[in-house]
Protein backbone atom coordinates (compact mmCIF):
# COMPACT_ATOMS: atom_id res chain seq x y z
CA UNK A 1 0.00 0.00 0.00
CA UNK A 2 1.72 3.16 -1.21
CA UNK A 3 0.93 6.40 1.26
CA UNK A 4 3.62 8.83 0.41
CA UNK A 5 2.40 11.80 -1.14
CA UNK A 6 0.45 12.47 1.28
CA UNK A 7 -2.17 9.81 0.00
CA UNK A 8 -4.38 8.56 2.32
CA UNK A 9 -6.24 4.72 2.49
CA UNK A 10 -9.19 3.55 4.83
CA UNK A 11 -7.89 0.27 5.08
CA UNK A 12 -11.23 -1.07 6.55
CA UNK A 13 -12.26 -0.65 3.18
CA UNK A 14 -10.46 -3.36 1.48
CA UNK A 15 -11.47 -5.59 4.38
CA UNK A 16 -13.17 -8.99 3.23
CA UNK A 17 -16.22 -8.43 5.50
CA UNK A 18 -19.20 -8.43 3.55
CA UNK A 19 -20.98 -5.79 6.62
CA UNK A 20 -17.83 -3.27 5.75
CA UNK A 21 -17.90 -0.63 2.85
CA UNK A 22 -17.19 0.11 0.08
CA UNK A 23 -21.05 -1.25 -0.52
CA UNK A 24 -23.85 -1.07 -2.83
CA UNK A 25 -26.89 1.01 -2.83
CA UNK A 26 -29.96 1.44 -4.73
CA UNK A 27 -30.08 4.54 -6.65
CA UNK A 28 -31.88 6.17 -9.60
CA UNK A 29 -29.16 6.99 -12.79
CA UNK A 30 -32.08 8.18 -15.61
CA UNK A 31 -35.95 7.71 -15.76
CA UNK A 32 -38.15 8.06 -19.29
CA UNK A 33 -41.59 10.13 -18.83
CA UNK A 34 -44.35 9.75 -21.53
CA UNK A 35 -45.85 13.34 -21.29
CA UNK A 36 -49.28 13.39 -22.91
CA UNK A 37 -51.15 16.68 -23.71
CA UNK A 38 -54.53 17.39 -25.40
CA UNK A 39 -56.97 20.24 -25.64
CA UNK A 40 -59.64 20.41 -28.12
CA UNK A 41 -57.35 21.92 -30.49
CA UNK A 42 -54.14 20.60 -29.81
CA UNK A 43 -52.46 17.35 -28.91
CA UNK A 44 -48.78 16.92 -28.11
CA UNK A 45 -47.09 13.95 -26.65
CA UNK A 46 -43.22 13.39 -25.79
CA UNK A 47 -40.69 11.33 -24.41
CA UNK A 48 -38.47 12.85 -21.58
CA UNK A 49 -35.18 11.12 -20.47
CA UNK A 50 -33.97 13.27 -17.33
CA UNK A 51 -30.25 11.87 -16.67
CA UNK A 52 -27.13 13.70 -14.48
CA UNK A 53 -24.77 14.93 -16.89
CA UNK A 54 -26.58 14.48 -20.39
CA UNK A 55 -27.29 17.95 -22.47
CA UNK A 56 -30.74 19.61 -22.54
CA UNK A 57 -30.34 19.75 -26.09
C-alpha cells in the first residue's frame, strides 16, 4: 500500500467483510416520462429522459 504523497487509504475498506464498505446502494441513474397533452385543439405527446450529466439539447 503506497501512502507517500500524502495519499491517504481507509484500510477497513479493502477488508473482506461483507458488513464493511465500500457497498452497494440502490439509486436512480435516468428515468423516461411519456408526457401526454390534449386540448380540443391541440395534442402533443413526448418522451423525456432526465439523466445527471446528459445535455438539454
Amino acid at each position: 500500500m503506497n501512502t507517500s504523497g500524502g495519499a491517504n487509504v481507509n484500510v477497513p475498506n479493502f477488508e473482506p467483510d461483507s458488513s464493511a464498505s465500500p457497498y452497494i446502494s440502490h439509486a436512480v441513474y435516468s428515468a423516461t416520462f411519456d408526457l401526454h397533452y390534449q386540448t380540443a385543439r391541440l395534442t402533443y405527446a413526448e418522451r423525456i429522459r432526465v439523466a445527471p450529466g446528459e445535455s438539454d439539447e
